[in-house]
Protein backbone atom coordinates (compact mmCIF):
# COMPACT_ATOMS: atom_id res chain seq x y z
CA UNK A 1 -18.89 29.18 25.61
CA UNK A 2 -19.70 26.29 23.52
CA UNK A 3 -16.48 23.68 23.15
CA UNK A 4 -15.81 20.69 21.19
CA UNK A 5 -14.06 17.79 21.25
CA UNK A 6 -11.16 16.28 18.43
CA UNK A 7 -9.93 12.81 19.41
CA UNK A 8 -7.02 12.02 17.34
CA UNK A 9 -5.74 7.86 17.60
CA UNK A 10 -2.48 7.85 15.94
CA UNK A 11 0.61 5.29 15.29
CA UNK A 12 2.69 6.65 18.50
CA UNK A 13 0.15 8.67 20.56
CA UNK A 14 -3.37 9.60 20.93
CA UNK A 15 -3.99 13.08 21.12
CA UNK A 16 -7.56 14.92 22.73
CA UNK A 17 -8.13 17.85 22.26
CA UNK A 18 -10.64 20.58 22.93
CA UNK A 19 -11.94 23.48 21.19
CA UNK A 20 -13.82 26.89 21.35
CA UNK A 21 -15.99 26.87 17.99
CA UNK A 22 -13.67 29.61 16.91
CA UNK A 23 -10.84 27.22 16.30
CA UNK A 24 -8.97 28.28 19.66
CA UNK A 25 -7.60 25.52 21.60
CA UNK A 26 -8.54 25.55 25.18
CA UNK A 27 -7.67 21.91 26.25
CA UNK A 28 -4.86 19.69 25.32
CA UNK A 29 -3.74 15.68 26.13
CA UNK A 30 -1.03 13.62 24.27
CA UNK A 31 -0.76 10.09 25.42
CA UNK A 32 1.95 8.06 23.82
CA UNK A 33 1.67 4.84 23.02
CA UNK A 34 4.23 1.98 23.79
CA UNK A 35 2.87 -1.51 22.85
CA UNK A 36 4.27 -1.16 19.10
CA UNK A 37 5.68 -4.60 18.13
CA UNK A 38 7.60 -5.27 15.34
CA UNK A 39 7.40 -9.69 15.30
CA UNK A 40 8.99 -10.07 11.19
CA UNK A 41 10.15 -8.09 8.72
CA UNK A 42 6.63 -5.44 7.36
CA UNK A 43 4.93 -7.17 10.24
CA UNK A 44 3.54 -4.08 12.60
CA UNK A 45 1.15 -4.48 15.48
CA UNK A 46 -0.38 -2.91 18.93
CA UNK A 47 -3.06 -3.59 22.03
CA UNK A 48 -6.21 -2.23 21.53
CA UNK A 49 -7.08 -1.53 24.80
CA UNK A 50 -3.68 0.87 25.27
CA UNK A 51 -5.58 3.32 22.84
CA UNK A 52 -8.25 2.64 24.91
CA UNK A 53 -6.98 3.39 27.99
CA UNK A 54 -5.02 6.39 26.85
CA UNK A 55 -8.53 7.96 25.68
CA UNK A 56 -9.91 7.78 29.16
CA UNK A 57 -7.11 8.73 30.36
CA UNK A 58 -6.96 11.81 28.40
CA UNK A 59 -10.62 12.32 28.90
CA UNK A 60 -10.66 12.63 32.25
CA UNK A 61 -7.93 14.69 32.22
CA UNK A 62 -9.82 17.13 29.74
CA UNK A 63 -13.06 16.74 31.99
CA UNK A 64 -10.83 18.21 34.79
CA UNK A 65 -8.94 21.16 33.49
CA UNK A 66 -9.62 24.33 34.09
CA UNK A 67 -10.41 25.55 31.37
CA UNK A 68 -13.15 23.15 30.42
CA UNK A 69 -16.99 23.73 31.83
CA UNK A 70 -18.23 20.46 31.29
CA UNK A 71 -21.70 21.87 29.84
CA UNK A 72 -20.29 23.77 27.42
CA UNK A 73 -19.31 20.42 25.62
CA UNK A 74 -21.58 19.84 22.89
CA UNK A 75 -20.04 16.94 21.23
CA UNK A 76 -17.34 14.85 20.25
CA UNK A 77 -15.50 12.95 17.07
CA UNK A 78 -12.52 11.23 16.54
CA UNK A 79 -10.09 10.34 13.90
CA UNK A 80 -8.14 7.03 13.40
CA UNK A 81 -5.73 5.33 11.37
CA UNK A 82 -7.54 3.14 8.53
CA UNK A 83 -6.79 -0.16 7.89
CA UNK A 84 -5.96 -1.19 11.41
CA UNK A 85 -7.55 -4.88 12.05
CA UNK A 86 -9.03 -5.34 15.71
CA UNK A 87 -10.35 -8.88 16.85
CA UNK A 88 -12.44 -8.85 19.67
CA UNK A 89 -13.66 -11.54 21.94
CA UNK A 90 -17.24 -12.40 23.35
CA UNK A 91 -16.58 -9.98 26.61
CA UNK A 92 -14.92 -7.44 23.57
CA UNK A 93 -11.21 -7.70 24.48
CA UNK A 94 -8.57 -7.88 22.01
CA UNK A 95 -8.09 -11.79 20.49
CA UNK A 96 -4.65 -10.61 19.65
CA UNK A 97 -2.72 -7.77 18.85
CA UNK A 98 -4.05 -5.34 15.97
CA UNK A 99 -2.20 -5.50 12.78
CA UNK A 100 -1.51 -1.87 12.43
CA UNK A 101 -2.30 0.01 9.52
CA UNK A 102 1.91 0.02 8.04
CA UNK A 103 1.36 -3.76 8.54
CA UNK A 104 2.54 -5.20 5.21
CA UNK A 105 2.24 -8.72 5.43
CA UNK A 106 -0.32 -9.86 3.45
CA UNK A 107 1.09 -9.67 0.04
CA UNK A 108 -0.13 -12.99 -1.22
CA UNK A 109 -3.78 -11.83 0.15
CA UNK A 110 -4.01 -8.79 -1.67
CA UNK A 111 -3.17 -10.58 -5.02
CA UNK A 112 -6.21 -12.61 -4.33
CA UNK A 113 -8.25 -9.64 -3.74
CA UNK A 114 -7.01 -8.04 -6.61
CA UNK A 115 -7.71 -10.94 -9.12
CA UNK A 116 -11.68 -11.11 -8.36
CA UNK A 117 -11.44 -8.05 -10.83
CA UNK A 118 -14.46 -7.20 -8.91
CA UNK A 119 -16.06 -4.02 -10.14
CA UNK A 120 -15.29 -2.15 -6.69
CA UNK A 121 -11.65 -2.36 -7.64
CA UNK A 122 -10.86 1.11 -9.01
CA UNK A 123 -12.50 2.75 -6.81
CA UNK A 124 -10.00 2.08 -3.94
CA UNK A 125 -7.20 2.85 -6.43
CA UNK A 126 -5.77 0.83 -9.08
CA UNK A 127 -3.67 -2.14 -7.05
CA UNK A 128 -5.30 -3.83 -3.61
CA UNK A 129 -2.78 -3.19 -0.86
CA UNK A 130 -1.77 -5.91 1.62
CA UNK A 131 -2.19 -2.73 3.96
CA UNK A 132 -6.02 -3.17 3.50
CA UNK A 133 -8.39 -5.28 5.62
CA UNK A 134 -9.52 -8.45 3.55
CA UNK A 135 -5.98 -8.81 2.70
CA UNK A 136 -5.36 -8.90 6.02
CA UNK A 137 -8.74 -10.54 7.59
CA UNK A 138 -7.85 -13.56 4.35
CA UNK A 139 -4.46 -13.65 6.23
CA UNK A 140 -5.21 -14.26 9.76
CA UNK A 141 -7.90 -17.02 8.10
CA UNK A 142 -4.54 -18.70 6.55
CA UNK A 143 -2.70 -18.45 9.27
CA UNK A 144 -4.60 -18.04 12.37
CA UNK A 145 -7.60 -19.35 11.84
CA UNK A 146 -7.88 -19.91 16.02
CA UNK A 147 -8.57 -16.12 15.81
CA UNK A 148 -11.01 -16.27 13.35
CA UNK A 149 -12.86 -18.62 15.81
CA UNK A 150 -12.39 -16.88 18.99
CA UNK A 151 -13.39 -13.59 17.41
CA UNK A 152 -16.95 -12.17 17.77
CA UNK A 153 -15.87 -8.98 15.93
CA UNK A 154 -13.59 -7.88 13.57
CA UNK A 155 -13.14 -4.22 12.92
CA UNK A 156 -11.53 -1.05 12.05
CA UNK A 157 -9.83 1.10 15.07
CA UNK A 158 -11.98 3.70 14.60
CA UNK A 159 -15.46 1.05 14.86
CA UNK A 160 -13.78 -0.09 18.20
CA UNK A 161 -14.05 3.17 19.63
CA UNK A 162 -17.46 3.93 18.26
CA UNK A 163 -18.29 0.86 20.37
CA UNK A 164 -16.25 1.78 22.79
CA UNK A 165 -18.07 5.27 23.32
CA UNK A 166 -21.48 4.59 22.64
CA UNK A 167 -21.59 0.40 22.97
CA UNK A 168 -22.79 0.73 19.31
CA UNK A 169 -21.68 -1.67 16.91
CA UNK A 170 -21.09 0.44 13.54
CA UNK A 171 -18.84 0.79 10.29
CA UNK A 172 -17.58 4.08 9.28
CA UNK A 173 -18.56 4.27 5.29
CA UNK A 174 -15.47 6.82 5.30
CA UNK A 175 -13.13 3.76 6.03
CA UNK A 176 -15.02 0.85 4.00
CA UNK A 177 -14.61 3.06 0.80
CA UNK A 178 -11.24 3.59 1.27
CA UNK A 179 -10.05 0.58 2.93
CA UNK A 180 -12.44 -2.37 2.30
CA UNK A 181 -13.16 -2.39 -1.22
CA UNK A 182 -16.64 -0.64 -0.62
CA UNK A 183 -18.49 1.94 -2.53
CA UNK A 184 -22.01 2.81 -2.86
CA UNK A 185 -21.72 2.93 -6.62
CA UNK A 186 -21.86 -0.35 -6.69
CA UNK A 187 -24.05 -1.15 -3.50
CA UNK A 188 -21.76 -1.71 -1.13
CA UNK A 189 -19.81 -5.11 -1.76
CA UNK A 190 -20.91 -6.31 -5.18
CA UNK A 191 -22.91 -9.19 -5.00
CA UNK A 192 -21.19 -12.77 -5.09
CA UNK A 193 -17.48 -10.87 -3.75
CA UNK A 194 -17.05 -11.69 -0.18
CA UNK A 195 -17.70 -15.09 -1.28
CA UNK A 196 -15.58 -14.86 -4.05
CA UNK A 197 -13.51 -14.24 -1.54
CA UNK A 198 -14.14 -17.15 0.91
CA UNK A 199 -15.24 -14.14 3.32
CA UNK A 200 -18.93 -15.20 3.94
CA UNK A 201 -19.03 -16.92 7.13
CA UNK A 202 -16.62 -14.01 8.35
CA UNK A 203 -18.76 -11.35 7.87
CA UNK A 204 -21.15 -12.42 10.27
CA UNK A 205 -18.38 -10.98 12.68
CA UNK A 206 -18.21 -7.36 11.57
CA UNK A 207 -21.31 -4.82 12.16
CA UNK A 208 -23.88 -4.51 9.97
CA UNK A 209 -24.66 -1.16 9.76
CA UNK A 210 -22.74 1.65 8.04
CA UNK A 211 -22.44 5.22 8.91
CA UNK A 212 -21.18 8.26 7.31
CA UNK A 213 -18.76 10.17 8.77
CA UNK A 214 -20.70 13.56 10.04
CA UNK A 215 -23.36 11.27 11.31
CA UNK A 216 -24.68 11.66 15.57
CA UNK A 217 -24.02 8.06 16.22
CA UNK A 218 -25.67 8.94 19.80
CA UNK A 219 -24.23 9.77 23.31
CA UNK A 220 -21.36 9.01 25.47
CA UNK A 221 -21.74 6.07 26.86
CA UNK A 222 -22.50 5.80 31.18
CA UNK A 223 -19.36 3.91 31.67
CA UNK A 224 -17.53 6.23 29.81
CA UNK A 225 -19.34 9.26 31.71
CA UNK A 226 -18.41 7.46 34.82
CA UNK A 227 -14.51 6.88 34.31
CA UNK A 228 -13.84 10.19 33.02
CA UNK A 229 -16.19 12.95 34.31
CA UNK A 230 -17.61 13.90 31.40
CA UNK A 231 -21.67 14.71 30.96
CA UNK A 232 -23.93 12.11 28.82
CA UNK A 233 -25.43 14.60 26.96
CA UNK A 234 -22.78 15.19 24.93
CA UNK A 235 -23.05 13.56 21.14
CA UNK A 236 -20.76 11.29 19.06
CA UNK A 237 -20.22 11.71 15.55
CA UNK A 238 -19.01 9.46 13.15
CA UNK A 239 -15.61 9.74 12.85
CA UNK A 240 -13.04 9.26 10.12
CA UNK A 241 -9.68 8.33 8.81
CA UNK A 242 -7.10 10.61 10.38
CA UNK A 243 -5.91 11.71 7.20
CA UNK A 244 -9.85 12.68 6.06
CA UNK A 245 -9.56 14.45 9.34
CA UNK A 246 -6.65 16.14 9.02
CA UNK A 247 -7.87 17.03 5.33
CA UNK A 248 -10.54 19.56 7.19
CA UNK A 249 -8.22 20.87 9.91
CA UNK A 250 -5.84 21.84 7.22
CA UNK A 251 -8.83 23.80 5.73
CA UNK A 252 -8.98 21.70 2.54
CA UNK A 253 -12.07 20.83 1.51
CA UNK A 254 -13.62 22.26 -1.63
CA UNK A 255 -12.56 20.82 -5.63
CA UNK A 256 -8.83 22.38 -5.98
CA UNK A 257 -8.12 22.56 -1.84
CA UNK A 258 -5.34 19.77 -0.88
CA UNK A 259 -4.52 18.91 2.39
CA UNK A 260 -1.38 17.44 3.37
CA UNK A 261 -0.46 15.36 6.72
CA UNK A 262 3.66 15.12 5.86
CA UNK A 263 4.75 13.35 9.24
CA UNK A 264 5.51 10.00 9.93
CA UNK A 265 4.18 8.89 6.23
CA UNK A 266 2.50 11.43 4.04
CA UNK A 267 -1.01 11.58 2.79
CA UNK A 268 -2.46 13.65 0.56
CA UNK A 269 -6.22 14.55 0.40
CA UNK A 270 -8.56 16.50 -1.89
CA UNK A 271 -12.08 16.25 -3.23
CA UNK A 272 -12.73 16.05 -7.05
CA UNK A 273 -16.25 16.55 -8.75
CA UNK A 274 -15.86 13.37 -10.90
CA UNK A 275 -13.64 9.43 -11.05
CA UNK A 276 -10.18 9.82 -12.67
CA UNK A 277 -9.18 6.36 -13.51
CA UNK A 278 -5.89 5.30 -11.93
CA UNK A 279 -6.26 8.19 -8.81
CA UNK A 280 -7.60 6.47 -5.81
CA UNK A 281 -11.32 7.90 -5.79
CA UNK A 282 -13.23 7.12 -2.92
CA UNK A 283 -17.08 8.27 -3.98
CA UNK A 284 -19.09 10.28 -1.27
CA UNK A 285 -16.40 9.37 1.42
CA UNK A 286 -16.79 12.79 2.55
CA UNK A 287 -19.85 14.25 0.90
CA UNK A 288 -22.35 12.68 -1.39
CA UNK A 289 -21.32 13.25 -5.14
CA UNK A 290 -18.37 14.33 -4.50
CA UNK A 291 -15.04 11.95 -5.10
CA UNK A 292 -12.09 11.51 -2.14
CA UNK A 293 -8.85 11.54 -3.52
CA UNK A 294 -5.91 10.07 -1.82
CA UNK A 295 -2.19 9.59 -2.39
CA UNK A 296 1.04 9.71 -0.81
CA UNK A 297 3.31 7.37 0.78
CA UNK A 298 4.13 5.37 4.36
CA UNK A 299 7.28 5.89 4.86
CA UNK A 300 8.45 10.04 4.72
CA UNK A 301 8.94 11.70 8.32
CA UNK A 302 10.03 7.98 9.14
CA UNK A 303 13.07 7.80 7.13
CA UNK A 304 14.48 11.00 8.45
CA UNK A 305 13.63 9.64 11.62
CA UNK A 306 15.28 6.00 11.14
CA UNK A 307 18.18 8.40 9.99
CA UNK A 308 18.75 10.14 12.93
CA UNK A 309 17.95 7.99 15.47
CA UNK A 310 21.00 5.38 14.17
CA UNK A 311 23.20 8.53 14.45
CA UNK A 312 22.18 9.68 17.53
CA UNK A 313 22.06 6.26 19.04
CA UNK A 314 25.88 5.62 17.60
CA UNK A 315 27.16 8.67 19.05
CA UNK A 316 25.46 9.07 22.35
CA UNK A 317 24.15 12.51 21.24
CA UNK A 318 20.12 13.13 22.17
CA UNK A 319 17.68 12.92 19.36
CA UNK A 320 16.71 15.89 19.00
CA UNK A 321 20.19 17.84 19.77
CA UNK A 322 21.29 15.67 16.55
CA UNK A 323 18.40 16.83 14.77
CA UNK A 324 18.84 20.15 15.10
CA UNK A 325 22.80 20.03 14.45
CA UNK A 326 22.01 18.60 10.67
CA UNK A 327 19.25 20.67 9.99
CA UNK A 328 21.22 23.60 11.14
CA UNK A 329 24.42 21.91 8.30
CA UNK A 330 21.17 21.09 5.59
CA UNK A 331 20.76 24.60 5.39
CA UNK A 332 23.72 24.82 4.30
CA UNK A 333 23.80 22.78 1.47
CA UNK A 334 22.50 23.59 -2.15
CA UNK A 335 19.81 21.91 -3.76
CA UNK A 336 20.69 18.61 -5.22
CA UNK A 337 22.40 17.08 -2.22
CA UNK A 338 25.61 17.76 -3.96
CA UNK A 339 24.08 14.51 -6.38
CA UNK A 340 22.59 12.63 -4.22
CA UNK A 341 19.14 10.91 -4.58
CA UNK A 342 16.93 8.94 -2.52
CA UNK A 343 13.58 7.09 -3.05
CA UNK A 344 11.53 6.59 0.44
CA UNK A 345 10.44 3.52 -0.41
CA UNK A 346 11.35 1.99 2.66
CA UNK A 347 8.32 1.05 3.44
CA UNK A 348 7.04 -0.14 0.00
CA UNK A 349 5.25 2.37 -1.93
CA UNK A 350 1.63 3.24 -2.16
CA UNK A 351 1.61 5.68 -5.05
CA UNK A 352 3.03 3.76 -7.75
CA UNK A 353 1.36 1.08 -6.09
CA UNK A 354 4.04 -1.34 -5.01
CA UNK A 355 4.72 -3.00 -1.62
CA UNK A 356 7.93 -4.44 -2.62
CA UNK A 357 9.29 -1.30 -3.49
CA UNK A 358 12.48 -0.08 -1.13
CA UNK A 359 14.40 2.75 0.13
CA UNK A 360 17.44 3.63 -1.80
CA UNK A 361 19.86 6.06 -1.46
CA UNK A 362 22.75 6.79 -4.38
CA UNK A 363 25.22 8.92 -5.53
CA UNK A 364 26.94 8.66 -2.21
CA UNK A 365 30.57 9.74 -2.31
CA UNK A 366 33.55 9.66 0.37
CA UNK A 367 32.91 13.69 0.55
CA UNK A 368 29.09 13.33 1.43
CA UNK A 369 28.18 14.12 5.01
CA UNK A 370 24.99 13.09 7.26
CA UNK A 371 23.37 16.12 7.11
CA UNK A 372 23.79 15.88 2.72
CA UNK A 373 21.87 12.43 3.12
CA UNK A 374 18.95 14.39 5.14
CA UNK A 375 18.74 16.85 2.81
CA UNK A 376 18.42 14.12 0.29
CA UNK A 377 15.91 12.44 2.14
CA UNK A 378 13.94 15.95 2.96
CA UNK A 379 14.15 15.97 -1.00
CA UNK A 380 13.34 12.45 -1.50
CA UNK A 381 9.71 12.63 0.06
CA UNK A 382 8.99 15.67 -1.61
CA UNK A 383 9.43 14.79 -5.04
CA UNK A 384 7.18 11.88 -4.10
CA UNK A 385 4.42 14.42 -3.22
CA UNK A 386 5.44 16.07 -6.49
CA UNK A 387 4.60 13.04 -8.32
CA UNK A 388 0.98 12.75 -6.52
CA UNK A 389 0.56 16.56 -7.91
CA UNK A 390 1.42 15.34 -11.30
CA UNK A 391 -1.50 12.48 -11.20
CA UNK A 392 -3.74 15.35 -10.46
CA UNK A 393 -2.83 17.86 -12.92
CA UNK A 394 -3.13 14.40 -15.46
CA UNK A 395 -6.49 14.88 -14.98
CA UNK A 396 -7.32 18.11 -15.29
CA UNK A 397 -7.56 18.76 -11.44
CA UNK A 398 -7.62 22.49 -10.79
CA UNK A 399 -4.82 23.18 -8.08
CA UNK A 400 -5.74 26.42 -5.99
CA UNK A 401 -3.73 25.37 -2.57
CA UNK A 402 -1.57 23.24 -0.72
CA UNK A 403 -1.72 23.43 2.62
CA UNK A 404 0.35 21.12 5.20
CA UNK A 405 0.21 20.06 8.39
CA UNK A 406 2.80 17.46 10.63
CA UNK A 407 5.60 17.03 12.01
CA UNK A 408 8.04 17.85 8.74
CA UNK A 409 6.07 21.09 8.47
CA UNK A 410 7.73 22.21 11.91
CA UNK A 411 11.49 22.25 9.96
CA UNK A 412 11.59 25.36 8.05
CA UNK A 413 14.07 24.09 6.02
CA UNK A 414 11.89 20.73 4.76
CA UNK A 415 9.27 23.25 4.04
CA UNK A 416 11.23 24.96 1.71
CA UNK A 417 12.40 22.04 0.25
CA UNK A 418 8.47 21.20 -0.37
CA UNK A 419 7.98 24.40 -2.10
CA UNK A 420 10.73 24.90 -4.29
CA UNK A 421 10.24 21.44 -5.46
CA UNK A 422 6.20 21.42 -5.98
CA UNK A 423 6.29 25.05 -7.42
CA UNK A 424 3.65 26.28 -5.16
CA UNK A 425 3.68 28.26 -2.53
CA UNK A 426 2.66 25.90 0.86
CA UNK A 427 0.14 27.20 3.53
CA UNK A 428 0.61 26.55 7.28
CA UNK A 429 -2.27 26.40 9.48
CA UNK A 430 -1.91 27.55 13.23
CA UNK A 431 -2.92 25.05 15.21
CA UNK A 432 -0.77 22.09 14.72
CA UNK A 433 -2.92 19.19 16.02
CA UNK A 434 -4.83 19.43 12.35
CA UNK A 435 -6.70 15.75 12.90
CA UNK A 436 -7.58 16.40 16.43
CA UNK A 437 -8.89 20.20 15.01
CA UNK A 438 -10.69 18.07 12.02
CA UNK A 439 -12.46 15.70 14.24
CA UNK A 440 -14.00 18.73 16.29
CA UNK A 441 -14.96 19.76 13.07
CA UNK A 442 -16.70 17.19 12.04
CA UNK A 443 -18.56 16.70 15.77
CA UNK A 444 -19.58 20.32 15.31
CA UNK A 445 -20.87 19.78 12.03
CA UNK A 446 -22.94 16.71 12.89
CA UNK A 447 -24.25 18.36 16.22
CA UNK A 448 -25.52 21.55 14.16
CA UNK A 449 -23.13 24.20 15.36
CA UNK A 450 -22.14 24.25 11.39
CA UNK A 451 -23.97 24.21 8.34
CA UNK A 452 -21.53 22.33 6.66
CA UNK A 453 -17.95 21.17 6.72
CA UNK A 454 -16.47 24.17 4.83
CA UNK A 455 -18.32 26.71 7.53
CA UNK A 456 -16.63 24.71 10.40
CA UNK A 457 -13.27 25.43 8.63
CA UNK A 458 -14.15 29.43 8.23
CA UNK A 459 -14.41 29.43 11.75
CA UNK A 460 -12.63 26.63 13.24
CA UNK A 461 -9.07 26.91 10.80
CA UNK A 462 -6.87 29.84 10.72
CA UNK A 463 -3.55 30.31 8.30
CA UNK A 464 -0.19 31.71 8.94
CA UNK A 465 1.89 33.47 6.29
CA UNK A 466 2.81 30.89 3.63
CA UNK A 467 6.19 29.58 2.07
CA UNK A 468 6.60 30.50 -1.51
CA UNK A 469 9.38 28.73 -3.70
CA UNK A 470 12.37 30.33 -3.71
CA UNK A 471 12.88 31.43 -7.20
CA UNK A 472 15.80 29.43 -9.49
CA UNK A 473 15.31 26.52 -7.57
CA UNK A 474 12.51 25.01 -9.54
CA UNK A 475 15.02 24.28 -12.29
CA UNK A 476 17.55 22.14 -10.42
CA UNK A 477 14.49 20.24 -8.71
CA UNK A 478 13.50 19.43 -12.27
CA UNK A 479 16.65 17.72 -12.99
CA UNK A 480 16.67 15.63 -10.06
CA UNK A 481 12.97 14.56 -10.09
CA UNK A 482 13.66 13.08 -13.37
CA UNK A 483 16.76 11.10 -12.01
CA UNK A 484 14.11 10.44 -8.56
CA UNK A 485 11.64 9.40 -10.99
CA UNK A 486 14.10 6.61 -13.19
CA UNK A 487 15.57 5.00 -9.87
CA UNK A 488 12.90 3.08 -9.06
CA UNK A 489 12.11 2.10 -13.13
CA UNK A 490 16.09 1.10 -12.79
CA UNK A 491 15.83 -1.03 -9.23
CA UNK A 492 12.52 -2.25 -9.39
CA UNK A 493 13.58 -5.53 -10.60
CA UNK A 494 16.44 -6.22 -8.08
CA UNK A 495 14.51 -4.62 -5.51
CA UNK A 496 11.76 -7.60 -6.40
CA UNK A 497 14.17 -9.91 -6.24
CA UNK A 498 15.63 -9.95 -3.26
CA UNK A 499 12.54 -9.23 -1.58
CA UNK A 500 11.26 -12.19 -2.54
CA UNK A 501 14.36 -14.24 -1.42
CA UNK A 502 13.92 -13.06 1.59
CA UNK A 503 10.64 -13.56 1.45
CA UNK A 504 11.46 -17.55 0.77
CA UNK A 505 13.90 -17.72 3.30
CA UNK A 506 11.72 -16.59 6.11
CA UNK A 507 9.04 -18.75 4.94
CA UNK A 508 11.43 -21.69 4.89
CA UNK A 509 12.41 -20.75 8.42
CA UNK A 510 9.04 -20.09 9.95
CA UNK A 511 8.96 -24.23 8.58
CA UNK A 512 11.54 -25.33 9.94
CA UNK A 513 10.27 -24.30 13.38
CA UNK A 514 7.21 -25.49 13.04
CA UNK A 515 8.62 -29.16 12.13
């Protein structure tokens, strides 16, 4: 029976996966990842060549199961973060680290980009984010120019492993619209902006041609075949951002389907049939004529995370035994938090947009316990998505569904939270590796075992019962999303402030060391 294959390169793993084209799983690898460096403050970076190895790895391990007849593998995609900067050598190995996609560094850069005022502007979204790549390429050329020199190529993760599996030098249109200030509405990069930029020389260093996502790129490269087992024949399609992924493995991909990844940092996807000024509106990302919305923010899953892990470090008590203690004493507690609120900005935000935006947490009394603060948290990030859903119904976007995917959608309690704050009822998919199950979507569709996208989700994406809100809720969510709403129009300006003391202080530091 035919099978195919979902690669999904994430922040802590890469995940391969293989699938019947009936949507059942048949094959399964998770390989984590653990060159994540942290070297300053927003600063976030990894070795190419670990996601590299991990996909062989996991390749050949797919290759060999038993589940798996190797000619029944018709082809292959893969999904990858976006903005994630790779800087490749003559012989194609890694300069230096990648600056990861959460990278946040280039705050300075991404006013420059911003003030071209370059027609390709809005449709990226309404504020440049020093998480995107000139930002960051106009960054390393401050600061590093000795990569800029030793580099042959600078690219995307997912372009690397294009290369990587075909030894095809491409860039993925789905990425450049959303991450590179590129849109086909305006030709590409409007004429006269990368050297606005100071960018010219640069570009010499990134591929020239641009794919669509959907698109047979060719076949798996014999080197590839060789380490892992797997036939030549088999075709690669043009990937996309995990998130676009994910979008289609959550079964959301007609005007008034949203998909949600609500893990580690949440993104929100949906097409719309025309621009709404002030959404970020990627055009024919997905599908000619057809807009990609985006929205959401980096830091969700994370924060309960960052939560948990200090608690569980402090009291010698495994991870996830701690987890499931609070979540067992959120359920416990009505909505509200007992007046607590917190903003997830701890990562910046990308919705409002600001980078400088941080976490806070208030209302914090001697009578609050740690499980209150995850609830307020697990509240927190879902009145963000609330406030994504509000910039949609702005403009007249026609909400039919909500479906979710991650790893907040495995806590039934979070879940709830989601609902009764949104209003809507949230639908869970069954298979939980949505990007990996999006990817093999899109390789079926661009090998011709689909008509379409939306026929490889009929077949490929199946949905469990969904969570409706619980009914009284609503109006106590109200309250608090007002008071979620006016914390960060009351702490913007402190927040600003002492970021950029900080800021100054590392900068003067960084100086001193280098006189």
């Amino acid at each position: 029976m035919k099978c195919l294959i979902g690669i999904d390169v994430g922040t802590q793993s890469l995940r391969a996966c293989a699938f019947r084209l009936d949507g059942h799983l048949i094959a399964k690898e998770i390989v984590p990842f653990n060159s994540t460096s942290k070297p300053a403050p927003s600063q976030a970076e990894q070795d190419p060549m670990e996601w590299w190895n991990a996909a062989i790895f996991a390749l050949k391990r797919i290759a060999n199961n038993p589940n798996i007849v190797l000619n029944d593998i018709v082809a292959l995609s893969y999904a990858c973060t976006s903005c994630t900067a790779v800087f490749l050598d003559e012989n194609d190995l890694p300069v230096r680290p990648a600056l990861l996609w959460m990278d946040h560094r280039a705050t300075e850069e991404a006013s420059i980009v911003q003030n071209t005022n370059s027609p390709v502007l809005p449709y990226s979204g309404s504020k440049v984010s020093p998480e995107w790549m000139f930002p960051k390429i106009l960054w390393i050329k401050t600061h590093e120019p000795e990569t800029i020199e030793k580099s042959t190529h600078i690219v995307e993760q997912i372009d690397f492993f294009t290369y990587k599996l075909t030894g095809k030098w491409t860039l993925g249109y789905n990425h450049l619209v959303a991450k590179w200030n590129y849109a086909n509405p305006v030709g590409g990069w409007p004429d006269g902006f990368i050297s606005e930029l100071g960018l010219f020389d640069i570009q010499k260093k990134w591929p020239q041609q641009v794919v669509p996502i959907g698109s047979v790129v060719g076949t798996l490269d014999p080197k590839v075949c060789h380490e892992t087992g797997l036939p030549e024949k088999i075709l690669v399609v043009q990937g996309g951002m995990d998130s676009t992924a994910g979008m289609l493995g959550l079964g959301a991909f007609k005007v008034g389907q949203i998909g949600m990844s609500h893990g580690t940092s949440t993104v929100l996807q949906c097409q719309f049939d025309r621009f709404a000024k002030g959404l970020r509106g990627r055009p024919d990302a997905l599908v000619n004529g057809l807009y990609l919305i985006g929205g959401g923010e980096t830091s969700t899953g994370s924060v309960a995370q960052w939560l948990v892990k200090q608690l569980s470090k402090d009291s010698m008590v495994p991870y996830k035994d701690f987890y499931n203690y609070l979540e067992d004493e959120v359920v416990k507690i009505p909505p509200g938090s007992s007046g607590m609120v917190v903003l997830e900005h701890f990562q910046g935000s990308r919705s409002i947009p600001d980078p400088d935006s941080r976490g806070v947490i208030w209302g914090l009394t001697l009578w609050h316990t740690s499980a209150h603060i995850l609830r307020a948290i697990y509240e927190g990030i879902s009145f963000g998505v609330r406030r994504f859903l509000d910039q949609l119904t702005g403009v007249n976007y026609p909400i039919k569904r909500l479906s979710a995917g991650g790893g907040l959608m495995r806590s039934n309690i979070c879940t709830q939270i989601l609902a009764d704050v949104c209003g809507l009822p949230i639908y869970l998919v069954e298979e939980k590796e949505q990007s990996a199950l999006g990817a093999a979507i899109i390789a079926g569709t661009g090998a011709g075992c689909f008509s379409d996208f939306d026929e490889g989700i009929q077949k490929m994406v199946h949905f469990s019962d969904p969570v409706y809100p619980i009914p009284g809720n609503k109006s106590v969510y109200d309250f608090y999303y007002s008071q979620y709403l006016r914390t960060y129009d009351a702490m913007k300006d402190l927040m600003h402030n002492v970021v950029e003391f900080e800021r100054e202080k590392t900068f003067k530091t960084e100086a001193e060391k280098v006189g």
